[in-house]
N, C-alpha and C. Protein backbone atom coordinates (compact mmCIF):
# COMPACT_ATOMS: atom_id res chain seq x y z
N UNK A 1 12.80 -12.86 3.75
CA UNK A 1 12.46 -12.37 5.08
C UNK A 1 13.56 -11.45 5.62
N UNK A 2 14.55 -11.40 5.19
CA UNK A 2 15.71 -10.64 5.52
C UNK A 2 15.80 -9.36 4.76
N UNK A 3 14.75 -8.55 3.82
CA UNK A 3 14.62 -7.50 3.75
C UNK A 3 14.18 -6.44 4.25
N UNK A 4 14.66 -5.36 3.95
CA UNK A 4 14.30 -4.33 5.08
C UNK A 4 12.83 -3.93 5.15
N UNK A 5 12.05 -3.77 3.90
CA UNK A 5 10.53 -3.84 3.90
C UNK A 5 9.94 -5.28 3.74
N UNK A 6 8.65 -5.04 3.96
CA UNK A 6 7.87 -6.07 4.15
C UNK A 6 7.54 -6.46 2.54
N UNK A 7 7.40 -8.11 2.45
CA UNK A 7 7.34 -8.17 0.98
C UNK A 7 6.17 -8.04 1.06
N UNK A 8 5.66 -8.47 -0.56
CA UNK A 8 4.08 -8.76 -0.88
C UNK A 8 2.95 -9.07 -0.12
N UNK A 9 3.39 -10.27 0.55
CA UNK A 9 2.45 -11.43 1.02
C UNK A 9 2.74 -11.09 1.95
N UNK A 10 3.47 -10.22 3.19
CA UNK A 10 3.30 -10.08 4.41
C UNK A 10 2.64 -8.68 4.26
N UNK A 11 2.66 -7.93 3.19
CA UNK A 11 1.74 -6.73 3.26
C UNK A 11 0.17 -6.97 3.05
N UNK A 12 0.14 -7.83 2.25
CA UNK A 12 -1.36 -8.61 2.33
C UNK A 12 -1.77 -9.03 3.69
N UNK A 13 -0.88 -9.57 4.44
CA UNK A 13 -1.39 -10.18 5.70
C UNK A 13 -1.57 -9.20 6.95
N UNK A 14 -1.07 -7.91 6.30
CA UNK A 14 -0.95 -7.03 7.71
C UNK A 14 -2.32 -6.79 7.47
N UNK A 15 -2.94 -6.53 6.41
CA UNK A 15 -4.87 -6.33 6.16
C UNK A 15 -4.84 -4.91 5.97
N UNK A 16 -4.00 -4.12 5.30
CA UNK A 16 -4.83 -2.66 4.83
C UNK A 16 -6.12 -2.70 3.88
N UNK A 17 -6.64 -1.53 3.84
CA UNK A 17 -7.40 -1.40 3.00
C UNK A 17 -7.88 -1.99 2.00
N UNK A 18 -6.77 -1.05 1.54
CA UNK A 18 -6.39 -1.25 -0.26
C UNK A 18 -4.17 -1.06 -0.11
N UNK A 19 -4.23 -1.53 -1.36
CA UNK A 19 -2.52 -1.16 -2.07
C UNK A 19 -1.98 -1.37 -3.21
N UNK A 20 -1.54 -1.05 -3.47
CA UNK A 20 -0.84 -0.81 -4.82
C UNK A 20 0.29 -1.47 -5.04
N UNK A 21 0.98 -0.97 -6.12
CA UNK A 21 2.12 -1.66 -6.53
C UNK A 21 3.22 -0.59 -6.20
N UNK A 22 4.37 -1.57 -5.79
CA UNK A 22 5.63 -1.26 -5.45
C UNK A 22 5.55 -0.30 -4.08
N UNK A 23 5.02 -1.13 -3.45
CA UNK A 23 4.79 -0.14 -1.58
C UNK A 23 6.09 -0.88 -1.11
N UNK A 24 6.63 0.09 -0.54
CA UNK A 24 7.99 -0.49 0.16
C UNK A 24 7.65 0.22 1.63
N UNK A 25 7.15 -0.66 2.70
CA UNK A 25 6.87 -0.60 4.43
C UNK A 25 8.33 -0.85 5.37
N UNK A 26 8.63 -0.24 5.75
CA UNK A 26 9.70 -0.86 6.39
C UNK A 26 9.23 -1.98 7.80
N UNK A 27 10.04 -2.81 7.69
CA UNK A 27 9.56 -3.59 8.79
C UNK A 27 9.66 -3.46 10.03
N UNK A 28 10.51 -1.84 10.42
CA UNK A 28 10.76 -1.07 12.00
C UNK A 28 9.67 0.05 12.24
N UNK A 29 8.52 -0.04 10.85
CA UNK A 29 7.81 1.05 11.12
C UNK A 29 6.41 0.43 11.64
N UNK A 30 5.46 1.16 12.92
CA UNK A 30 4.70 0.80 13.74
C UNK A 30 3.09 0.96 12.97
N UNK A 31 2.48 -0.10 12.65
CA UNK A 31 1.00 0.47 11.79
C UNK A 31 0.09 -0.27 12.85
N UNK A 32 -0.87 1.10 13.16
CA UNK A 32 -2.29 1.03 13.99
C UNK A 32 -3.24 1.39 13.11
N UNK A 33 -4.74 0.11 13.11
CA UNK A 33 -5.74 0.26 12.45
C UNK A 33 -5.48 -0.08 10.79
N UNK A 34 -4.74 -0.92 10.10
CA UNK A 34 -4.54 -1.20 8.87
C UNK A 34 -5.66 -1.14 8.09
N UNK A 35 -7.27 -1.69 8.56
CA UNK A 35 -8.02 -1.76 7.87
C UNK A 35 -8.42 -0.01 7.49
N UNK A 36 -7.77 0.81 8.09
CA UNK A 36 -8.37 2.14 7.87
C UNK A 36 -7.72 2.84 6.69
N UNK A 37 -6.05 2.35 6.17
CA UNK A 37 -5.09 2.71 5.72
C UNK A 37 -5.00 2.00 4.05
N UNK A 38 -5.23 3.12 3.09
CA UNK A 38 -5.43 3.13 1.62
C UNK A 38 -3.74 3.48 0.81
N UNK A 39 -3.61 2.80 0.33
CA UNK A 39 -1.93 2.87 -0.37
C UNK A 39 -1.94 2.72 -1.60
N UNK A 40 -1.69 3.72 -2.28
CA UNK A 40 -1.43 3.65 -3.82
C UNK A 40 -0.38 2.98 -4.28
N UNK A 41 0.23 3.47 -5.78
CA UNK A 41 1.37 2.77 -6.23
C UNK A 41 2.42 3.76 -6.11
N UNK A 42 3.86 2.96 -5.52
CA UNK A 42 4.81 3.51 -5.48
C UNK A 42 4.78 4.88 -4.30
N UNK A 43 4.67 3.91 -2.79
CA UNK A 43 4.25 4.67 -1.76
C UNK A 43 5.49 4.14 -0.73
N UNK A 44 6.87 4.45 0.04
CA UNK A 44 7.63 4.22 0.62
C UNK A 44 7.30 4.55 2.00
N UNK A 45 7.63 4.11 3.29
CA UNK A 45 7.27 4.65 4.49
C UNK A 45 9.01 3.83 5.19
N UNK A 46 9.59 4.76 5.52
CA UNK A 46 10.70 4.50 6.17
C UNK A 46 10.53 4.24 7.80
N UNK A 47 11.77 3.91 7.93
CA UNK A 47 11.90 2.97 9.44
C UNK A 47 11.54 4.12 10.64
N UNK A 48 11.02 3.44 11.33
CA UNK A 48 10.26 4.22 12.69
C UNK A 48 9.72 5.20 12.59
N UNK A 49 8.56 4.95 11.19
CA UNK A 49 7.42 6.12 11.06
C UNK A 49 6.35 5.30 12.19
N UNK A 50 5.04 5.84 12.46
CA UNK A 50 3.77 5.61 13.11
C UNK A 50 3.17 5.88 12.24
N UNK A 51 1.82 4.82 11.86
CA UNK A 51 0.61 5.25 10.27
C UNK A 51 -0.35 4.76 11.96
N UNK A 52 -1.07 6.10 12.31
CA UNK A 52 -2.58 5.67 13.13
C UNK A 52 -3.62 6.37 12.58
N UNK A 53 -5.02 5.72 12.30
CA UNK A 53 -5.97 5.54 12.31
C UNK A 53 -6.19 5.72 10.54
N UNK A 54 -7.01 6.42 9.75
CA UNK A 54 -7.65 7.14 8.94
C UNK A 54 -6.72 7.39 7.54
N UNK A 55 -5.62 6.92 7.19
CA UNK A 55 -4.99 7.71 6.46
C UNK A 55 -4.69 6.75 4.82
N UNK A 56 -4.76 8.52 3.37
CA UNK A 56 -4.93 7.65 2.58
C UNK A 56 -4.19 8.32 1.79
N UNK A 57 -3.41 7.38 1.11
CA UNK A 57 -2.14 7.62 0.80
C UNK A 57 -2.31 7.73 -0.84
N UNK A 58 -1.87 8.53 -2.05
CA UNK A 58 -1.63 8.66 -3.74
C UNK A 58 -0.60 7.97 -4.02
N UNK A 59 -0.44 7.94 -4.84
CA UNK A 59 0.81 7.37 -5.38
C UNK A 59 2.61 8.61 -5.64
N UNK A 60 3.13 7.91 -5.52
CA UNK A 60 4.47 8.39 -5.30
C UNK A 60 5.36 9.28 -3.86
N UNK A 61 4.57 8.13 -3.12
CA UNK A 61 4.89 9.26 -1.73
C UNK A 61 5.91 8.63 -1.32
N UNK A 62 6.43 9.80 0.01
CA UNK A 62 7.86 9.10 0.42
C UNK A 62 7.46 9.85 1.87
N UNK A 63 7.10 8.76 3.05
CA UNK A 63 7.32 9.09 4.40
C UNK A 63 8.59 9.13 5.58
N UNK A 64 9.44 9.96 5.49
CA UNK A 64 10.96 9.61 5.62
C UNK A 64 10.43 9.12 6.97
N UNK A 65 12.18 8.73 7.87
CA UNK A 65 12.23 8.02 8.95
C UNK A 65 11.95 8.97 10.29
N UNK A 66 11.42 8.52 11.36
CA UNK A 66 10.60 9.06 12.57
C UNK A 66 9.56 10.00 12.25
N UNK A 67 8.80 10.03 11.41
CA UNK A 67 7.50 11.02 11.27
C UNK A 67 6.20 10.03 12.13
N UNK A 68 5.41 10.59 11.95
CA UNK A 68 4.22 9.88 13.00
C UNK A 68 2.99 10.59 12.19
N UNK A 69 1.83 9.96 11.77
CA UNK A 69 0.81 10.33 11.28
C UNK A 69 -0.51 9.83 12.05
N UNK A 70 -1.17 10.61 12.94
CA UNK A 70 -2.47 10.25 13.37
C UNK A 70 -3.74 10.90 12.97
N UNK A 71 -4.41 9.62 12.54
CA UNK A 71 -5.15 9.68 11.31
C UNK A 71 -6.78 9.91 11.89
N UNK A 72 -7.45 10.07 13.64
CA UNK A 72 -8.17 9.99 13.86
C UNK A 72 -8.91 10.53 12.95
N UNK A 73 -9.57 11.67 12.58
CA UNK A 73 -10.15 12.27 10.98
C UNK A 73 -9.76 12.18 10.08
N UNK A 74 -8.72 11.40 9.81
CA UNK A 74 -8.10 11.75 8.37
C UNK A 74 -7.54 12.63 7.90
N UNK A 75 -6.08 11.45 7.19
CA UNK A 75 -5.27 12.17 6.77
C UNK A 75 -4.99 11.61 5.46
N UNK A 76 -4.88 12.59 4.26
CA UNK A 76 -4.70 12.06 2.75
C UNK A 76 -3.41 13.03 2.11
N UNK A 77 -2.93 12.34 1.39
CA UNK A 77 -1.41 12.64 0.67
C UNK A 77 -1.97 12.60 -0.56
N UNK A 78 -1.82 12.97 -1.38
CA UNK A 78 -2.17 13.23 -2.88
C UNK A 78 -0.56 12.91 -4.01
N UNK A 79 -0.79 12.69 -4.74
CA UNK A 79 0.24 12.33 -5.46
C UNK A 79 1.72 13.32 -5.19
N UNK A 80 2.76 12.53 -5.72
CA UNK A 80 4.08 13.46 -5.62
C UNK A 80 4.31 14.22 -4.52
N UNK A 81 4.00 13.60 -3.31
CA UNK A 81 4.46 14.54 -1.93
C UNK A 81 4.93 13.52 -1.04
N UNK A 82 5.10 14.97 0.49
CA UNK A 82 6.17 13.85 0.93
C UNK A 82 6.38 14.59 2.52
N UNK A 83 6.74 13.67 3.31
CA UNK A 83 7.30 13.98 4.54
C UNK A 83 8.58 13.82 4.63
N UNK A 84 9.58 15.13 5.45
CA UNK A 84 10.95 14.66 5.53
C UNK A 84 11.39 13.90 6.82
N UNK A 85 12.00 13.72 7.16
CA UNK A 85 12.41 13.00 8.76
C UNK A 85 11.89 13.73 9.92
N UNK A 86 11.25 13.30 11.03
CA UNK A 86 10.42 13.92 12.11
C UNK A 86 9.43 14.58 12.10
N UNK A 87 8.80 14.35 11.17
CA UNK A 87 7.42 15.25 10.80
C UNK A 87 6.40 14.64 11.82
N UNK A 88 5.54 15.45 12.46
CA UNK A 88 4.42 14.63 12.73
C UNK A 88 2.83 15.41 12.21
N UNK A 89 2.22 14.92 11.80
CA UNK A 89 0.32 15.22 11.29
C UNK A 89 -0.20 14.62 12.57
N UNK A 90 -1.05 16.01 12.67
CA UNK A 90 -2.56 15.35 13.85
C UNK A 90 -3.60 15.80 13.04
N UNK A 91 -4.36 15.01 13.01
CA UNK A 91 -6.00 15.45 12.63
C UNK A 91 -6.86 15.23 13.67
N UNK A 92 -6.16 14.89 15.14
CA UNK A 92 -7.03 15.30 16.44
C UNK A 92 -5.79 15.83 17.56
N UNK A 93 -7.02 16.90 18.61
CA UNK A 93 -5.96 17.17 19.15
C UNK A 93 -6.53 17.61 20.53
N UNK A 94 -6.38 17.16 22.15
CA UNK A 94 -7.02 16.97 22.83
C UNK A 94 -7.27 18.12 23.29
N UNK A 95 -8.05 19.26 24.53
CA UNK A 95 -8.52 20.17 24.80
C UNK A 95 -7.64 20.21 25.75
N UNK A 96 -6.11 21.08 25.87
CA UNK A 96 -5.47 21.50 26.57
C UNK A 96 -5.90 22.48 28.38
N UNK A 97 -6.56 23.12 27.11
CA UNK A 97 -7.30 24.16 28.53
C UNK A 97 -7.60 24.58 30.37
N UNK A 98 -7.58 22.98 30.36
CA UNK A 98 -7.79 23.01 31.73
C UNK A 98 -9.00 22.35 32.05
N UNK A 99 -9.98 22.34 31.25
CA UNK A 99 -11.18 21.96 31.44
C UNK A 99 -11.67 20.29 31.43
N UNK A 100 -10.85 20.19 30.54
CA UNK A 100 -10.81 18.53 30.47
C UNK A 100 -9.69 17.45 30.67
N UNK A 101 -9.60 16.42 31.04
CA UNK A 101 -8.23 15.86 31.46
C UNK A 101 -8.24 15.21 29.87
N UNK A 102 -6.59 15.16 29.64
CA UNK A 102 -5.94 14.32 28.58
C UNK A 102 -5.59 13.59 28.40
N UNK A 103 -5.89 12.28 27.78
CA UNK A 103 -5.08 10.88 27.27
C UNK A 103 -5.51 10.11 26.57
N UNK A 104 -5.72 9.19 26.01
CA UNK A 104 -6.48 8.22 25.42
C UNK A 104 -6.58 7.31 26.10
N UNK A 105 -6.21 6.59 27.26
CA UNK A 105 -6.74 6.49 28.82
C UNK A 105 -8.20 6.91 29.54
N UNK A 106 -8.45 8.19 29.38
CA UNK A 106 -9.27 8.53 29.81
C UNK A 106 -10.44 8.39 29.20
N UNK A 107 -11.88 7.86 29.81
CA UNK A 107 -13.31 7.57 28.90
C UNK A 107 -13.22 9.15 28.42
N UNK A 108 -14.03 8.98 26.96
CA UNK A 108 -14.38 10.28 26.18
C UNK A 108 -15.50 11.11 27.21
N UNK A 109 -15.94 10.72 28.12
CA UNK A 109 -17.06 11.68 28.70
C UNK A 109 -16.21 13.03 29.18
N UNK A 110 -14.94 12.47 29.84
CA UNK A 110 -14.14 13.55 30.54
C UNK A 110 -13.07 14.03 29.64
N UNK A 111 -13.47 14.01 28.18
CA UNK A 111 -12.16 14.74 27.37
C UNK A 111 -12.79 15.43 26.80
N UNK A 112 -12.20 16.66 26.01
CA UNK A 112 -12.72 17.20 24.67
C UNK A 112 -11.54 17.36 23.59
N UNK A 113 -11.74 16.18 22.38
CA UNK A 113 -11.00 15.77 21.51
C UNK A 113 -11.65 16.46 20.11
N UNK A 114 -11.17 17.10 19.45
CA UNK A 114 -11.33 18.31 18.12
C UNK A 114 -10.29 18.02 17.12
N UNK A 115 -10.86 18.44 16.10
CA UNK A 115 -9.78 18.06 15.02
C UNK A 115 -10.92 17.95 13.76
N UNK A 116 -9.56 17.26 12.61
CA UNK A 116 -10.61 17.38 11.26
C UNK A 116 -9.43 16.47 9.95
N UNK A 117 -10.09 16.46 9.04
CA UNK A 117 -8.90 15.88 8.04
C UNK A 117 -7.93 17.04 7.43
N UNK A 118 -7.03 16.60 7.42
CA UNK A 118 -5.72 16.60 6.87
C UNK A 118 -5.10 16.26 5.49
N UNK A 119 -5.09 17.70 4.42
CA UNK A 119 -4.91 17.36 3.18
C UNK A 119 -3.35 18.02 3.12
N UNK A 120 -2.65 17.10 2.40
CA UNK A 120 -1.37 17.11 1.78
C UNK A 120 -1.49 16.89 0.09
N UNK A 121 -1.63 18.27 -0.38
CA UNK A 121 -1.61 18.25 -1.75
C UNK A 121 -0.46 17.63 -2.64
N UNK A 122 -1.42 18.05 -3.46
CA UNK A 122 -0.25 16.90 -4.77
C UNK A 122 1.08 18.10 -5.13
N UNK A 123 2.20 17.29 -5.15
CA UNK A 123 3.77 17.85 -5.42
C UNK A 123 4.03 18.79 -3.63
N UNK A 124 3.25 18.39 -2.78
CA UNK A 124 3.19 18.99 -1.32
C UNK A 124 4.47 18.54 -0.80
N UNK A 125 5.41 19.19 0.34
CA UNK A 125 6.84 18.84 0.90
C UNK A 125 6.56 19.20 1.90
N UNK A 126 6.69 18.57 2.74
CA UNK A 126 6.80 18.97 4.40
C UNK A 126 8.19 18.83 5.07
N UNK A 127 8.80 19.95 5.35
CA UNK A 127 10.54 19.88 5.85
C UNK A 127 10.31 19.05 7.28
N UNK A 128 11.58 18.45 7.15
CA UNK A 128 12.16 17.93 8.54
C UNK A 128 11.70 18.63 9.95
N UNK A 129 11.25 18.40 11.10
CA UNK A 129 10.87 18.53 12.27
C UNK A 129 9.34 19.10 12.07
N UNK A 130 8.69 18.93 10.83
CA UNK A 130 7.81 20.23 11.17
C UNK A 130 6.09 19.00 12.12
N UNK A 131 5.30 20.26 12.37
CA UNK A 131 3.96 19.53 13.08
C UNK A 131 3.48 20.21 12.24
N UNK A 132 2.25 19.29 11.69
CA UNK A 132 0.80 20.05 11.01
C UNK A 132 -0.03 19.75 11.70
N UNK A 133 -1.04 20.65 12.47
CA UNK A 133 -2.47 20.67 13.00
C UNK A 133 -3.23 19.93 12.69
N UNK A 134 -4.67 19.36 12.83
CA UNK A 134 -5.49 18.91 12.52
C UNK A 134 -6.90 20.05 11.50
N UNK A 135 -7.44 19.67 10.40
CA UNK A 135 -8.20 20.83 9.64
C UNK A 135 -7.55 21.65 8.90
N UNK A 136 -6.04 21.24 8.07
CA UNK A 136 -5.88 21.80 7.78
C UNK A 136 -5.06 21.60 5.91
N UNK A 137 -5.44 22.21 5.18
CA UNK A 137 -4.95 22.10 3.66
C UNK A 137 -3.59 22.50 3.12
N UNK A 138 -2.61 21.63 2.98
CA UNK A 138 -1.62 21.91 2.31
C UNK A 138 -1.67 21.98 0.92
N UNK A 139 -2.25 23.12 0.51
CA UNK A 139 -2.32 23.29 -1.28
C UNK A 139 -1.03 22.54 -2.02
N UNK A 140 -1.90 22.36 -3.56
CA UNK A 140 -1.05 21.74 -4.57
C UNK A 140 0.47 22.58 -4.68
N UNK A 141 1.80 22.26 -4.39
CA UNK A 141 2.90 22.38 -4.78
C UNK A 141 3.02 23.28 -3.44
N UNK A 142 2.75 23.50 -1.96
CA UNK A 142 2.97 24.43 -1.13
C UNK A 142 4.37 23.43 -0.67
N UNK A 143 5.24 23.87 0.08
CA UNK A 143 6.20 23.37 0.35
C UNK A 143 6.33 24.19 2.03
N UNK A 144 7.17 23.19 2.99
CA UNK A 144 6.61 23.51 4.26
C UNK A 144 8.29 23.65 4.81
N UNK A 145 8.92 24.76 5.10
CA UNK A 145 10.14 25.13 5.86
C UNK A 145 10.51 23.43 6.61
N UNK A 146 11.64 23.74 7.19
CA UNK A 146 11.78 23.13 8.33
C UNK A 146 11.59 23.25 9.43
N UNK A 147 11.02 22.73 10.53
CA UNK A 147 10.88 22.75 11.88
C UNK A 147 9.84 24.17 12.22
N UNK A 148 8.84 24.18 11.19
CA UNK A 148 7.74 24.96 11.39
C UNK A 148 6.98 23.81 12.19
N UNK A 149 5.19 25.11 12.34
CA UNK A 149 4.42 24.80 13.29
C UNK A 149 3.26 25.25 12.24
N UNK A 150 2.74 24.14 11.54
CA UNK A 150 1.05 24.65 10.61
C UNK A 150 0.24 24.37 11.59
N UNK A 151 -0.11 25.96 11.64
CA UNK A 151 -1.59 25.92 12.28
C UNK A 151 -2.84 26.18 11.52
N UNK A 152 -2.74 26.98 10.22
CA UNK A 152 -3.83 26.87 9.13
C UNK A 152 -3.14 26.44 8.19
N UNK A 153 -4.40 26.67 7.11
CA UNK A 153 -3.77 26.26 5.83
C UNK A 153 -3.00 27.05 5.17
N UNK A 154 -2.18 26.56 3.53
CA UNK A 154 -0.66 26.77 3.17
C UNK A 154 -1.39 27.25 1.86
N UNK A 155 -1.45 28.24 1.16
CA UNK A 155 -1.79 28.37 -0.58
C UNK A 155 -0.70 27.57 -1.23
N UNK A 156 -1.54 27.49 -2.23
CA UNK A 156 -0.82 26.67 -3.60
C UNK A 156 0.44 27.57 -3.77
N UNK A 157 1.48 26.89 -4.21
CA UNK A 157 2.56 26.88 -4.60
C UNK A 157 3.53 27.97 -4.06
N UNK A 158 3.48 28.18 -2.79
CA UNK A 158 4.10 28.76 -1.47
C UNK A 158 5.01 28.22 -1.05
N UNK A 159 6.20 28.89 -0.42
CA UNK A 159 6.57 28.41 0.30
C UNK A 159 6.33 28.86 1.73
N UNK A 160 6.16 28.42 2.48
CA UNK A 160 6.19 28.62 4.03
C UNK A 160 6.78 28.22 5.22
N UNK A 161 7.15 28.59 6.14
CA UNK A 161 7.92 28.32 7.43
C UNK A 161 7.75 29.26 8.31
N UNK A 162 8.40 28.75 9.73
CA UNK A 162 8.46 29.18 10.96
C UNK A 162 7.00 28.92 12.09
N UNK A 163 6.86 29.48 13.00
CA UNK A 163 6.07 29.16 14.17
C UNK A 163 5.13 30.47 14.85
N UNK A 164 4.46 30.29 14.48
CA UNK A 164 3.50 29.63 13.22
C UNK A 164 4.00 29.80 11.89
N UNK A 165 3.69 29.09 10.67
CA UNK A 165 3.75 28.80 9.60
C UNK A 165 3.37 29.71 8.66
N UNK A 166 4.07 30.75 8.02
CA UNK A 166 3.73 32.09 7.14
C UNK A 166 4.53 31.53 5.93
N UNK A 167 3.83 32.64 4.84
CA UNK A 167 4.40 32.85 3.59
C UNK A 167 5.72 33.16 3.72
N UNK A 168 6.31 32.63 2.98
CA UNK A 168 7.93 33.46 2.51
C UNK A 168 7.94 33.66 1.52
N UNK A 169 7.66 32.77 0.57
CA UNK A 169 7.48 33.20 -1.26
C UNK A 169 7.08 32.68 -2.12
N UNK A 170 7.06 31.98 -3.13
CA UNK A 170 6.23 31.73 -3.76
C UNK A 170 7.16 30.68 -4.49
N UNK A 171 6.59 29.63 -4.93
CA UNK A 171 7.10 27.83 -5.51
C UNK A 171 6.95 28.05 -7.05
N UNK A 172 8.07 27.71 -7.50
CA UNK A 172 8.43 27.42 -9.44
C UNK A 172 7.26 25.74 -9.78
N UNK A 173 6.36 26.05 -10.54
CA UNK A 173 6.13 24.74 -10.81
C UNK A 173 6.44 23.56 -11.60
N UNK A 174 7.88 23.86 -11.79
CA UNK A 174 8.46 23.08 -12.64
C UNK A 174 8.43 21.65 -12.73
N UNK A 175 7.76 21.07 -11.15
CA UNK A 175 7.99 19.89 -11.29
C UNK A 175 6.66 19.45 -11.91
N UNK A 176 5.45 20.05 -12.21
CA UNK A 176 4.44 19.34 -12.87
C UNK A 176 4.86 18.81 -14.33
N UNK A 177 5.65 19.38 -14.89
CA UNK A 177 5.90 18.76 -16.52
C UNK A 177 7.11 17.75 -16.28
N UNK A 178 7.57 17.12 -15.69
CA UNK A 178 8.75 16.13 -14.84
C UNK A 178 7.55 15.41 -15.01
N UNK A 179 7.08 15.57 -13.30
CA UNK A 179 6.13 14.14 -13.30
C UNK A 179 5.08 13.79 -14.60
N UNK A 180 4.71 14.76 -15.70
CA UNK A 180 4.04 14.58 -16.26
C UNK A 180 4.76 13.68 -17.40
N UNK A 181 6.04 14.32 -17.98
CA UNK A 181 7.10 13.42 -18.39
C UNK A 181 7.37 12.07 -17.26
N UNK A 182 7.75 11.83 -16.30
CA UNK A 182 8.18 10.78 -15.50
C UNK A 182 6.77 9.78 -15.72
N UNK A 183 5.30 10.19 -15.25
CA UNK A 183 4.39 9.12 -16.09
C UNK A 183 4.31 9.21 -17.16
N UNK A 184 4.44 9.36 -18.01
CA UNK A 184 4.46 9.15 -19.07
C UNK A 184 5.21 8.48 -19.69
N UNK A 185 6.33 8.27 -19.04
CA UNK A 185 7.46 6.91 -19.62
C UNK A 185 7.62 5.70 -18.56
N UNK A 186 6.30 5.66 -17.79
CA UNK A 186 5.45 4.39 -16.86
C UNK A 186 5.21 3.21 -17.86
């Protein structure tokens, strides 16, 4: 009980989904809606992340410490990716405008709440501070600056940054024959 993640049998009892082997939860990190939340093998979530609603996790992920994931549509991680420290994902996002009042407080008659799922491709990196939108595709091997702002989607094996979130150049795929070597000596 004195470890920093939650063992086995208290991850069973929190009631996700599904999970896998070798999930390391930290026990300072906040989970809303467990039954919604799918965990592969060898999935880490560091101290004072947020996992809300919808979200489904591949194997080999690493959610560093203070990121926040709200999962109202869904949000999926695909193998070999990763959030760095302060990241946050929305896959909803309330109607600023003026037209409607904001909160999750307020009955849905008087909001207008939009959004969509949220793909984080496989070998995907999301730098430190950044926000990703709701509806939007982080292609296989795109890699995400720091302290950007994704408002669309990222092509495969890009790199991108800033506010809004543009091309800068283009990603080595070196790490597919690694992980392909790294399972392979599983």
């Amino acid at each position: 009980m004195n470890s920093t993640f939650y063992s086995e049998s208290e991850l069973d009892s929190i009631g996700f989904k599904t999970y896998g082997k070798n999930v390391l939860i930290s026990r300072k990190a906040s989970i809303y809606s467990p039954e919604l939340i799918s965990l592969g093998n060898s999935v880490r979530i560091d101290d004072f992340c947020i996992l809300s609603g919808n979200i489904t996790f591949g194997s080999y992920i690493h959610v560093s410490a203070y990121s926040a994931l709200y999962g109202k549509y869904g949000i999926v991680f695909q193998d070999f990716s990763g959030l760095s420290p302060r990241c946050t994902i929305f896959s909803a996002t309330d109607d600023f405008g003026g037209e409607f009042l904001i909160n999750p407080m307020i009955s849905d008659e008087f909001r207008s709440v939009t959004g969509g799922e949220v793909v984080i491709g496989k070998f995907v990196q999301v730098g430190s501070g950044s926000v990703v939108m709701p509806n939007i595709i982080l292609n296989e091997g795109a890699a995400i600056a720091a302290m950007s702002f994704v408002n669309r989607s990222i092509e495969e094996w890009t790199i991108a940054g800033g506010i809004p979130a543009k091309m800068i150049k283009a990603r080595t795929k070196g790490m597919i024959a690694k992980a392909d070597r790294f399972t392979s000596n599983l």
